[in-house]
Every structure is written in C-alpha cells, then in structure tokens.
C-alpha atoms as a PDB file:
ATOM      1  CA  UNK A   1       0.000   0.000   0.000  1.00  0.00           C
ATOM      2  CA  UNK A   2       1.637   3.464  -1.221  1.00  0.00           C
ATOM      3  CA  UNK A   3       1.191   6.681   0.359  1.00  0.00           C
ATOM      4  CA  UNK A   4       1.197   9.756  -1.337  1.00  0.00           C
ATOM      5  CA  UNK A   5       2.408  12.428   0.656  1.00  0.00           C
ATOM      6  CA  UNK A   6       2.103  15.440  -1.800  1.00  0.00           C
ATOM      7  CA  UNK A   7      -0.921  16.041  -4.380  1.00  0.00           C
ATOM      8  CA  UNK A   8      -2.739  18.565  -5.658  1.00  0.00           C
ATOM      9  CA  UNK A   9      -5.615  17.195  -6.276  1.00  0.00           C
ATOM     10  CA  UNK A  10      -7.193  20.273  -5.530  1.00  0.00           C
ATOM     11  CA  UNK A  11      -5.776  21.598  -8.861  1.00  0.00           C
ATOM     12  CA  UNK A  12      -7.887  23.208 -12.041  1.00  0.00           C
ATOM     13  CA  UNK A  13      -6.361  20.335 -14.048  1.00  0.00           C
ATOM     14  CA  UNK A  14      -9.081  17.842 -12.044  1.00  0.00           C
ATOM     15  CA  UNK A  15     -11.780  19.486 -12.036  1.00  0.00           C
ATOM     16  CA  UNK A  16     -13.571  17.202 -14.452  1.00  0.00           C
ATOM     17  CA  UNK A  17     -12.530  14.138 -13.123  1.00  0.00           C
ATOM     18  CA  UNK A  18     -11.193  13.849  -9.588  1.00  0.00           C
ATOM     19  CA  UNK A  19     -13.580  10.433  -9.058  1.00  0.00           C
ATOM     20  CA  UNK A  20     -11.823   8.787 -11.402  1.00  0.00           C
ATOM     21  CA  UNK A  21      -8.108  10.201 -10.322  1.00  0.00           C
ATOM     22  CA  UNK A  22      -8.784   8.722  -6.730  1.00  0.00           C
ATOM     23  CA  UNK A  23     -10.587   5.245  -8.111  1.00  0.00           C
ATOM     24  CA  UNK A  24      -7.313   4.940 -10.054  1.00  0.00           C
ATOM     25  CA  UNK A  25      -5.136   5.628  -7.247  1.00  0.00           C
ATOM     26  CA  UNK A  26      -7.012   3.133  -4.950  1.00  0.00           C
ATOM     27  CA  UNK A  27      -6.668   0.700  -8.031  1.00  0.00           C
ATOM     28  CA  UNK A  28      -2.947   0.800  -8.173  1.00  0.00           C
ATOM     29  CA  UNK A  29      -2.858   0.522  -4.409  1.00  0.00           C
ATOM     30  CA  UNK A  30      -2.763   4.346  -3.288  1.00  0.00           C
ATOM     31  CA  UNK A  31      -3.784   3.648   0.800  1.00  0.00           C
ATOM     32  CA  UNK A  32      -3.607   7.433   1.571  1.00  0.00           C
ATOM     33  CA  UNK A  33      -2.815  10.880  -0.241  1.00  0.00           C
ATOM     34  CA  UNK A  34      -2.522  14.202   1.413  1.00  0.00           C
ATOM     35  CA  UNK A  35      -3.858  17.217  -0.661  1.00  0.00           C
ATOM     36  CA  UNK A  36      -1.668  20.255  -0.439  1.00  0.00           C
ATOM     37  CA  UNK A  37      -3.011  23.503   0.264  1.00  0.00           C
ATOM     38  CA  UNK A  38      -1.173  26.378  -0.835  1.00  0.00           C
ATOM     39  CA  UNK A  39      -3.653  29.732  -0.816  1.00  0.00           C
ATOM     40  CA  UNK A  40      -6.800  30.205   0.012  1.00  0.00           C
ATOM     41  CA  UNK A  41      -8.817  28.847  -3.245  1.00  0.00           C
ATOM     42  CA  UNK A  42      -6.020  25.305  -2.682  1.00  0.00           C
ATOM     43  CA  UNK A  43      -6.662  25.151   0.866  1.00  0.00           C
ATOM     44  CA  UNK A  44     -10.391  25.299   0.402  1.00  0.00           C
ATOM     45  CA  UNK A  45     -10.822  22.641  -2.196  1.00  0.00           C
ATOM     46  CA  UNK A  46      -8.163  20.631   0.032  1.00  0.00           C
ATOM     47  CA  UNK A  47     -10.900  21.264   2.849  1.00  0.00           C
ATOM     48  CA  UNK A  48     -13.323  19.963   0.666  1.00  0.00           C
ATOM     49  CA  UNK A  49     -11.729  16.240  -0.552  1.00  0.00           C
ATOM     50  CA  UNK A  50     -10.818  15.685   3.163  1.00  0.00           C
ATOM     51  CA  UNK A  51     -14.471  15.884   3.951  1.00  0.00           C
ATOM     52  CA  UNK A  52     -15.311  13.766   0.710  1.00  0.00           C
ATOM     53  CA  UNK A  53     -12.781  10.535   1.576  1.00  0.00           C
ATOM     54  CA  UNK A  54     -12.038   9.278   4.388  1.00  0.00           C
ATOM     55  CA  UNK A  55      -8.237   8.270   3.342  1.00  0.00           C
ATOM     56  CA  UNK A  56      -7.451  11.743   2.153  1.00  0.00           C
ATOM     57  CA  UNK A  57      -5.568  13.901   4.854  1.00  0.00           C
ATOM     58  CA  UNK A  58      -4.491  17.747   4.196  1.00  0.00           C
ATOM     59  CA  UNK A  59      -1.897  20.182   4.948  1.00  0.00           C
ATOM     60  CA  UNK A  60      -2.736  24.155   5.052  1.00  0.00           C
ATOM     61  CA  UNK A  61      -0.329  26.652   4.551  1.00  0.00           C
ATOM     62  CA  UNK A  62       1.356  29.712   2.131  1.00  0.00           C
ATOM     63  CA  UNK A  63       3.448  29.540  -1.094  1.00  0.00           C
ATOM     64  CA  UNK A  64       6.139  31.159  -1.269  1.00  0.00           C
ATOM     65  CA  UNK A  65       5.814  32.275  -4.807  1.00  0.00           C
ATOM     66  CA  UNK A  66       2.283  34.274  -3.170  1.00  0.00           C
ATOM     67  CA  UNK A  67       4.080  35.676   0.378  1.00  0.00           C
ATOM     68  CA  UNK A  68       3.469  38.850  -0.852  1.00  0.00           C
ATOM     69  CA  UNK A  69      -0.394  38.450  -0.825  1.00  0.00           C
ATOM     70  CA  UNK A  70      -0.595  36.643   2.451  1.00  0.00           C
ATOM     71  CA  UNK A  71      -2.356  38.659   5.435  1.00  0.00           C
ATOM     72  CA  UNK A  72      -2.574  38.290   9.183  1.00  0.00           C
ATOM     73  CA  UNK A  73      -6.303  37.111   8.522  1.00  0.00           C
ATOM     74  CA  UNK A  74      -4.828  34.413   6.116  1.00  0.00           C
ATOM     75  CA  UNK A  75      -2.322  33.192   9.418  1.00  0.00           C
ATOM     76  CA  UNK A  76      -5.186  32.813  11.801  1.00  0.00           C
ATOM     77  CA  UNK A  77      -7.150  30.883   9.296  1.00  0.00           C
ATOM     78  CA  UNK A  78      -4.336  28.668   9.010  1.00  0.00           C
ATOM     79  CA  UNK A  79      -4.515  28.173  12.659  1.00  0.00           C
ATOM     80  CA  UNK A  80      -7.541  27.921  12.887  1.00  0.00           C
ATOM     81  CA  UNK A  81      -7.839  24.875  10.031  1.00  0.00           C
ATOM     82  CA  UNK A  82      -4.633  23.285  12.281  1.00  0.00           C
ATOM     83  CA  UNK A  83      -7.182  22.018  14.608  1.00  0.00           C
ATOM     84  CA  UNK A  84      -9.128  20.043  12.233  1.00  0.00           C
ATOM     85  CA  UNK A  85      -8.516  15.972  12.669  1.00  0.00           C
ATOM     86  CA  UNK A  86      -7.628  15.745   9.084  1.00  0.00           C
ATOM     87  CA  UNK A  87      -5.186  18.618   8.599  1.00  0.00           C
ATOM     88  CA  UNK A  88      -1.594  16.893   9.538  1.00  0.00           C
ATOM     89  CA  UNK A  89       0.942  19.358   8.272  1.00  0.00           C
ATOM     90  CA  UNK A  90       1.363  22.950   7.954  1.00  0.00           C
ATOM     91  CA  UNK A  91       2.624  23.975   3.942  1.00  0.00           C
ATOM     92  CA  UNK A  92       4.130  24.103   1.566  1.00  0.00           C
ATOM     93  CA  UNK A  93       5.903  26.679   2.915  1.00  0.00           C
ATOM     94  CA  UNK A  94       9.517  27.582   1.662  1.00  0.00           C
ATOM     95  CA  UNK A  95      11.395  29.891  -0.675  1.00  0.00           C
ATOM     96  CA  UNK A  96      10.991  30.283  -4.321  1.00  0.00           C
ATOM     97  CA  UNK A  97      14.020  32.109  -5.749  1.00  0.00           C
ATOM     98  CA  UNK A  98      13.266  31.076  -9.178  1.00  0.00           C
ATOM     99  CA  UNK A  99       9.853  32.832  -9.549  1.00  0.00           C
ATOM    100  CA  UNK A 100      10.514  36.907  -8.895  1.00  0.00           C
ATOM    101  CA  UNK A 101       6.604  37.481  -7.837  1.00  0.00           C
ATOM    102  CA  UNK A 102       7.224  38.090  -3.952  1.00  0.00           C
ATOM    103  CA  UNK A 103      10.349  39.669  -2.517  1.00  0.00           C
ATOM    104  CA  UNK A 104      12.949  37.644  -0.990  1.00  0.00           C
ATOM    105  CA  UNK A 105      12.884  39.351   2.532  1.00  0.00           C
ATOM    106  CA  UNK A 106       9.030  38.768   2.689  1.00  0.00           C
ATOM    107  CA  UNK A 107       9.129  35.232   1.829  1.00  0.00           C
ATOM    108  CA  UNK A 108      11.501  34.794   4.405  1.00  0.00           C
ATOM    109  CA  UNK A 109       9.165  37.114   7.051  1.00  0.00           C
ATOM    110  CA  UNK A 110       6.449  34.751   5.825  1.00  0.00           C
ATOM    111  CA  UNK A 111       8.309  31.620   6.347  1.00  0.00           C
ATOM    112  CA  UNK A 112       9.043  31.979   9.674  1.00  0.00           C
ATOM    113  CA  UNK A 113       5.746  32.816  10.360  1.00  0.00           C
ATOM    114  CA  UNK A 114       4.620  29.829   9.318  1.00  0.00           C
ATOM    115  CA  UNK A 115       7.518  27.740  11.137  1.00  0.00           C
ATOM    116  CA  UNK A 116       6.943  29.191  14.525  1.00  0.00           C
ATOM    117  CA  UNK A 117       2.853  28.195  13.861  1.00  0.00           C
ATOM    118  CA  UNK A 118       3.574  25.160  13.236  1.00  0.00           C
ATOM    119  CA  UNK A 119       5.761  24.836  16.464  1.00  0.00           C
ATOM    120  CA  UNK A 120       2.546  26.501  18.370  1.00  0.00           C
ATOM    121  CA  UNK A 121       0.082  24.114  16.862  1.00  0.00           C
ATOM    122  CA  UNK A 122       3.243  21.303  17.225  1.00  0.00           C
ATOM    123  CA  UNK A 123       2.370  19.873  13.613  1.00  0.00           C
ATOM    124  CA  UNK A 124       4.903  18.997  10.914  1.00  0.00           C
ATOM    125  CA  UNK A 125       5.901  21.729   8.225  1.00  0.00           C
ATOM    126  CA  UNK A 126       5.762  20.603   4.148  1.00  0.00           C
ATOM    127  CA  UNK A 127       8.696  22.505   2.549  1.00  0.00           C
ATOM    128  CA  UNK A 128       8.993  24.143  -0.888  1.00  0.00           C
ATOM    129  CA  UNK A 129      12.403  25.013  -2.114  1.00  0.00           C
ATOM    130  CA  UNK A 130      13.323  26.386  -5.368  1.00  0.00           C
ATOM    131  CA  UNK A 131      16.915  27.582  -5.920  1.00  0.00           C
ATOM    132  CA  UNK A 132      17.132  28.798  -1.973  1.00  0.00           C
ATOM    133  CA  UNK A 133      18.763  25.785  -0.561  1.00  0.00           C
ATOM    134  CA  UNK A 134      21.423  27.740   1.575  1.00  0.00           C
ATOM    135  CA  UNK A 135      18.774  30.240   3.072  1.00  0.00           C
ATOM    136  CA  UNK A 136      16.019  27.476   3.852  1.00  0.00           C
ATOM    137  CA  UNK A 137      18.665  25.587   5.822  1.00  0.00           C
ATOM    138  CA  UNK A 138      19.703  28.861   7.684  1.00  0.00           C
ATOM    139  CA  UNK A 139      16.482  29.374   8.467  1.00  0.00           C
ATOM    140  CA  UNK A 140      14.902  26.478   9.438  1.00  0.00           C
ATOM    141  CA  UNK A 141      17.778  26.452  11.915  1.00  0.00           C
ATOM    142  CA  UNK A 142      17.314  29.697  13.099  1.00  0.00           C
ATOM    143  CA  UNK A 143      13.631  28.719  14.252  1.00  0.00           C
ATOM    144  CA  UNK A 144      13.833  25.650  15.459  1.00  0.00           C
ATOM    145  CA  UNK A 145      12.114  23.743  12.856  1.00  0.00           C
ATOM    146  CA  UNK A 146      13.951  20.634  14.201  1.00  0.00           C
ATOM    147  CA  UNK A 147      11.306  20.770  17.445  1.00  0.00           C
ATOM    148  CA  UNK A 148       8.650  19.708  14.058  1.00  0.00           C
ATOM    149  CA  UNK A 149      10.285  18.191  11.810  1.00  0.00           C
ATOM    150  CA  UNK A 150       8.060  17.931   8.400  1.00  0.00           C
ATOM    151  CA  UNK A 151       9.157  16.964   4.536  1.00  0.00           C
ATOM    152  CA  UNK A 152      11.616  18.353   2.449  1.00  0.00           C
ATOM    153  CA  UNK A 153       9.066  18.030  -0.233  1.00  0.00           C
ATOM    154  CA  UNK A 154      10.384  16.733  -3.850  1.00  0.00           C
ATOM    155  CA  UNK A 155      13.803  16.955  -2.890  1.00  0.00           C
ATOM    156  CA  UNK A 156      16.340  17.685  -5.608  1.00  0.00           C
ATOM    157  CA  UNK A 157      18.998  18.997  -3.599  1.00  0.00           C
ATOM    158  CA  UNK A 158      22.854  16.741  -2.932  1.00  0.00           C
ATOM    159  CA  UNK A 159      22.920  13.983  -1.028  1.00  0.00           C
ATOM    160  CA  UNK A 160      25.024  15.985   1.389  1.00  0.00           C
ATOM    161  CA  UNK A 161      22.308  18.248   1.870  1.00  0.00           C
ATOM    162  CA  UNK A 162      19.846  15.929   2.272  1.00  0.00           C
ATOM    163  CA  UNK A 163      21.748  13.871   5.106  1.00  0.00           C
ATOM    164  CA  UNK A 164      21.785  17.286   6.625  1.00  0.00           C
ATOM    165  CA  UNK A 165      17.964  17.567   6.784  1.00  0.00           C
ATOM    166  CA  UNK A 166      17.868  14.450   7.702  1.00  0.00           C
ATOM    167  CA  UNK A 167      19.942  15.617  11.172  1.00  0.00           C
ATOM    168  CA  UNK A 168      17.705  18.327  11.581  1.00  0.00           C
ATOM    169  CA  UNK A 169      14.438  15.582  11.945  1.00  0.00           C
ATOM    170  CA  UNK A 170      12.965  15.939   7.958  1.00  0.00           C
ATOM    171  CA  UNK A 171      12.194  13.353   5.793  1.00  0.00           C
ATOM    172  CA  UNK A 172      13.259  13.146   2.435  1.00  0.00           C
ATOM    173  CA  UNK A 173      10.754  13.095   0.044  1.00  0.00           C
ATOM    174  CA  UNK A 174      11.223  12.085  -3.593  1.00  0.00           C
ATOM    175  CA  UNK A 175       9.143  12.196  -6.670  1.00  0.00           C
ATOM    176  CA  UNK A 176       8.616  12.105 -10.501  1.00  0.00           C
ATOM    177  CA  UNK A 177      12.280  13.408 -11.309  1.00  0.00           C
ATOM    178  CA  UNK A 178      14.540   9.928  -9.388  1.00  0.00           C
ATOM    179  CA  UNK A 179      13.023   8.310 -12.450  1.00  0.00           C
ATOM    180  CA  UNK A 180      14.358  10.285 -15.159  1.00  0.00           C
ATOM    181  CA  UNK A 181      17.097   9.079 -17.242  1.00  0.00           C
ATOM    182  CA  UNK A 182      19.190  11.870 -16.538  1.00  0.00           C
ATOM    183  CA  UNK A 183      18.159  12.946 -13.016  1.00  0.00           C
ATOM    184  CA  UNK A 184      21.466  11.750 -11.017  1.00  0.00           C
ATOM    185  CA  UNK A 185      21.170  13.818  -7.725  1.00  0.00           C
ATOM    186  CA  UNK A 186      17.675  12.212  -7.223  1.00  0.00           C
ATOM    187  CA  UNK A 187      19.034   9.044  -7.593  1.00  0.00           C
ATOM    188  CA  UNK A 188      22.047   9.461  -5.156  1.00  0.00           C
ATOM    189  CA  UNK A 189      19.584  10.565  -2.879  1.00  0.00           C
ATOM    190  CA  UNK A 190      17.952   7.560  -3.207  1.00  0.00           C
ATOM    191  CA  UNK A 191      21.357   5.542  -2.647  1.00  0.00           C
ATOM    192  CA  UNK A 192      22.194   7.012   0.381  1.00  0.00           C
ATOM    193  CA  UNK A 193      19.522   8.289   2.721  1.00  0.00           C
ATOM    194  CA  UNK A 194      17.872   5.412   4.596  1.00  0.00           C
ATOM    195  CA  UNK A 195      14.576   4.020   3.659  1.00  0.00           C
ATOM    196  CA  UNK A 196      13.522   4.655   6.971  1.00  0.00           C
ATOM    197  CA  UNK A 197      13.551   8.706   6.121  1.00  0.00           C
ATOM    198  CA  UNK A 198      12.820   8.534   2.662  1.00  0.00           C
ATOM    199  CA  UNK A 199       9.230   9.120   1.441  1.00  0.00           C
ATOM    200  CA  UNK A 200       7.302   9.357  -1.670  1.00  0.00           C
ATOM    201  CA  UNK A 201       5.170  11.413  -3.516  1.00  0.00           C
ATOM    202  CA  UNK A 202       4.012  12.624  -6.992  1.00  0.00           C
ATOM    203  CA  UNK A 203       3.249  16.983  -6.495  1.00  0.00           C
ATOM    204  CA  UNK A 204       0.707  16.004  -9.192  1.00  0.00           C
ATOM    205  CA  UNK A 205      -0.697  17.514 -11.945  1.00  0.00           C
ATOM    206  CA  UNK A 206       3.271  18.129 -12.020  1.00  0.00           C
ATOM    207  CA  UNK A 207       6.351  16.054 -12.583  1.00  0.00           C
ATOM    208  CA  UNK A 208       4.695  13.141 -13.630  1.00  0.00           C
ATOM    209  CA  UNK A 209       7.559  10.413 -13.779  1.00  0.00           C
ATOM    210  CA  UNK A 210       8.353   8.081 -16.926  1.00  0.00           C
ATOM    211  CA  UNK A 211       7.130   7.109 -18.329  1.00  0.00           C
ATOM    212  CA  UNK A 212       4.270   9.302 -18.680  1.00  0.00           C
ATOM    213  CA  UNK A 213       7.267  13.021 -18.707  1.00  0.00           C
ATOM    214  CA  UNK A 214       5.529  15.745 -19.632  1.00  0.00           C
ATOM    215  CA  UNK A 215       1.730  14.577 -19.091  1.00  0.00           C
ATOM    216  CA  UNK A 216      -0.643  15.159 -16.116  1.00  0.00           C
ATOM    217  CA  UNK A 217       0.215  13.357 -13.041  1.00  0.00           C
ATOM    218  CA  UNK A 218      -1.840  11.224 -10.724  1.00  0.00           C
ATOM    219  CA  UNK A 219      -1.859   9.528  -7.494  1.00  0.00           C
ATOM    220  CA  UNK A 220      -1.607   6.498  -9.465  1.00  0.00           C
ATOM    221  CA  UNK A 221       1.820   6.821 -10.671  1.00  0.00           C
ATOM    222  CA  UNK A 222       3.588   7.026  -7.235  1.00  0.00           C
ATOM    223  CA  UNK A 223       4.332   3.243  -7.691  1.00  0.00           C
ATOM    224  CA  UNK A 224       6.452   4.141 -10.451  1.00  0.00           C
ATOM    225  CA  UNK A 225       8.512   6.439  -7.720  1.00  0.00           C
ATOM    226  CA  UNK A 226       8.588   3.455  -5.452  1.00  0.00           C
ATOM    227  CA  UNK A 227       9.443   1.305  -8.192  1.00  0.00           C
ATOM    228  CA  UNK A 228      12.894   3.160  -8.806  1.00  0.00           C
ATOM    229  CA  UNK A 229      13.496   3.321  -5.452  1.00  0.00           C
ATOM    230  CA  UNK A 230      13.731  -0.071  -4.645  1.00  0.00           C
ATOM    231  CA  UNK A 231      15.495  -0.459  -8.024  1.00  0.00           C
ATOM    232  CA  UNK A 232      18.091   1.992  -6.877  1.00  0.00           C
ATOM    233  CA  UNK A 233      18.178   0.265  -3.300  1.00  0.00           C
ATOM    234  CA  UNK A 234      18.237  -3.453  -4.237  1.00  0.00           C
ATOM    235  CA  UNK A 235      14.987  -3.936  -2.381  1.00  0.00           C
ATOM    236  CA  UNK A 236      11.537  -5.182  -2.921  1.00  0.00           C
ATOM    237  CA  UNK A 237       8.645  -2.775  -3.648  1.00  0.00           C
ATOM    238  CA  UNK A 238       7.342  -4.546  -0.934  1.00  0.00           C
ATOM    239  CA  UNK A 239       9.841  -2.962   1.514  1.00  0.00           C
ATOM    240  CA  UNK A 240       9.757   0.158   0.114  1.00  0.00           C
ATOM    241  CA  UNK A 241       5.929   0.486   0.513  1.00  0.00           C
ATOM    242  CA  UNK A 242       5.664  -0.362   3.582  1.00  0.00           C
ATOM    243  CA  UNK A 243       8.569   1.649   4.400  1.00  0.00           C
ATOM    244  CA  UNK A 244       7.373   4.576   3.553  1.00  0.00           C
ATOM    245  CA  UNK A 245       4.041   4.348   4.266  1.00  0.00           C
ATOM    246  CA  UNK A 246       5.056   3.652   7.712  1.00  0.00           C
ATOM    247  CA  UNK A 247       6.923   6.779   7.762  1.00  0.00           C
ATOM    248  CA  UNK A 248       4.246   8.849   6.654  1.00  0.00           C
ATOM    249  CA  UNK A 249       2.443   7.755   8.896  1.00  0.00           C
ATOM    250  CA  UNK A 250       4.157   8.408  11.632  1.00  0.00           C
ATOM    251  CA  UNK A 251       5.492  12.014  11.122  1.00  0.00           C
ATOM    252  CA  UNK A 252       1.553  12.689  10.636  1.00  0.00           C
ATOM    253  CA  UNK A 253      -0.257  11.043  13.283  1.00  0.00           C
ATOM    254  CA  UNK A 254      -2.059   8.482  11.685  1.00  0.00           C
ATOM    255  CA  UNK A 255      -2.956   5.520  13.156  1.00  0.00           C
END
C-alpha cells in the first residue's frame, strides 16, 4: 500500500474528473494521499476532498511564490484549520528564488511565520524550495524547525544536503524526477539516505515520472517512484511500501 504524501488534487487540471483520479489511485494501491493547500482557493478545495474521503488527509499553509499576498487574517485561518482531525501538516511553505513574484525578505518574514505556527500548533511543516537551498537551511535552523520536523518536499537537492535535513528531523521526500534518465542527484539521494527517512510522492498535476514526462500526473503513478526506489536500493517494492508508508504515517499522526 503506497502513500502519497504530496498532491494537488485540488488543482484546475481535475476538475472534471477527480472520481476517477482517486478510483485509479485506490486501483494501483494508493492507501492514503494528502492534498496540499497552498492559498486560500487550494486550501479550500483541500478542505473539501478531506471531507469527501475518508483516506485523504491535508496540509494548510502559504506559497512562497504568493508571500506577498498573504495577510494576518490568512495566518489565523491557518490556525484555525490546524485544529481540524484531518489537517496533519502545515505547507508548503519555503522559498521560491526562481519565480521573482514576492520579494525575498518577505518570503523569508512569511516563512518563519509559518515555522513558529507550526511549532505553536506542534504539527509537521511541508517545505517548498526552489533555488534557496542555503537560506532554507539557515532558516529552518534559526527557528527551530527541528522541534517539528516535516518533509523536504520533492527533494532535488545533494545527497550531502539531504543527510543534513535528515539531522535536523525531515524526511526526504522524492518524486517524478529519481526516475528520469538523466536525473542523477535524485538518484544518489535515493542511494544514500535510509529508507527509513525517505518518502514518496508525486506533487501532481506536475512532474509526472516516466514514463508518462511531460503529461498530467496522478496519485496512481507514485508506484512508479517506489518502483525506482527499490530499483536503486536493491529492495523489494514490498519494503519500500511499507517503508514509507510507515513513515508517513508516523510524522503525521495516523494511526
């Protein structure tokens, strides 16, 4: 049974056929997804699927690519939503340094924010990094984000970095990209970190892995990540399954 730790299935892309997404997931042996919310319209949809299915979980927070629009009113409605039995992560939360849409310095403001909530509400955080490796690390330092722990959500950083995370209580996460051809940092990350702090995910509608590159992911196709894993490992699928699942599991809560 796989566990998908990241999906948007709160996306546009399913709004004509999110029945069919989840039966397809369940067929392929998808036990449990959590829906990322990521703004208000995300978190609200995320709201809705948790409601919807029972083996759906969700985690609320701010994009960093959108700091710049979040208010104090948005914060407390995060806070609020914490509470709910279902919610069992705060994020994605992170830095974006590849999008220019919100200013450095108020990501950052809005990042720790969100870290210290999380250490109020004692939840695990969800984080997005694009291109701000060095500053997320000072950061999550800085605040204590150890006390949580979360994800380092579709990791594509070194495997040096990653056993660093690792030290400071995250998970791993990997996705889509450890089964391209020509991804080789995903795959040493694979190699190296432990399956007990590795999980899996797809971030769909993006990054679907191969082979379906390029197309519109689905919960479905997180075997395919598991797949490569245990290829990479020289395990069973079996092991890395359960493995992760059990993980997941754990760092949320779930029984």
């Amino acid at each position: 049974m796989f566990f998908d730790t990241h999906a948007h299935l709160n996306a546009e892309q399913y709004n004509d056929d999110v029945r069919e997404v989840i039966d397809r997931a369940l067929g392929e042996g998808v036990s449990r997804i959590v829906v990322v919310g990521f703004d208000r319209p995300t978190i609200e949809k995320a709201m809705e699927l948790v409601e919807q299915y029972d083996f759906i979980y969700a985690s609320v927070g701010w994009h960093p690519v959108d700091a710049i629009d979040m208010t104090d009113a948005d914060l407390k409605w995060i806070e609020e939503l914490s509470q709910h039995p279902k919610v069992v992560a705060l994020g994605e939360m992170g830095l974006d340094y590849y999008w220019d849409k919100s200013p450095k310095d108020i990501q950052k403001q809005v990042f720790r924010k969100q870290i210290q909530l999380a250490k109020k509400v004692k939840l695990p955080i969800i984080i997005h990094n694009r291109d701000a490796t060095a500053d997320i690390v000072e950061i999550l330092k800085e605040e204590g984000a150890e006390e949580v722990g979360g994800i380092m959500h579709c990791f594509s950083g070194s495997p040096e970095i990653a056993k660093e995370c690792v030290e400071m209580n995250f998970y791993i996460s990997l996705g889509g990209p450890v089964t391209f051809k020509n991804a080789r940092k995903p795959k040493e990350v694979a190699e190296v970190i432990p399956l007990e702090k590795l999980l899996i995910e797809t971030d769909c509608p993006y990054l679907a892995p191969h082979p379906y590159r390029g197309k519109r992911n689905e919960p479905s196709y997180v075997k395919l990540v598991a797949e490569q894993i245990a290829e990479i490992k020289g395990v069973t699928l079996e092991e890395v399954a359960e493995a992760t699942t059990s993980n997941a599991k754990k760092l949320f809560g779930i029984n």
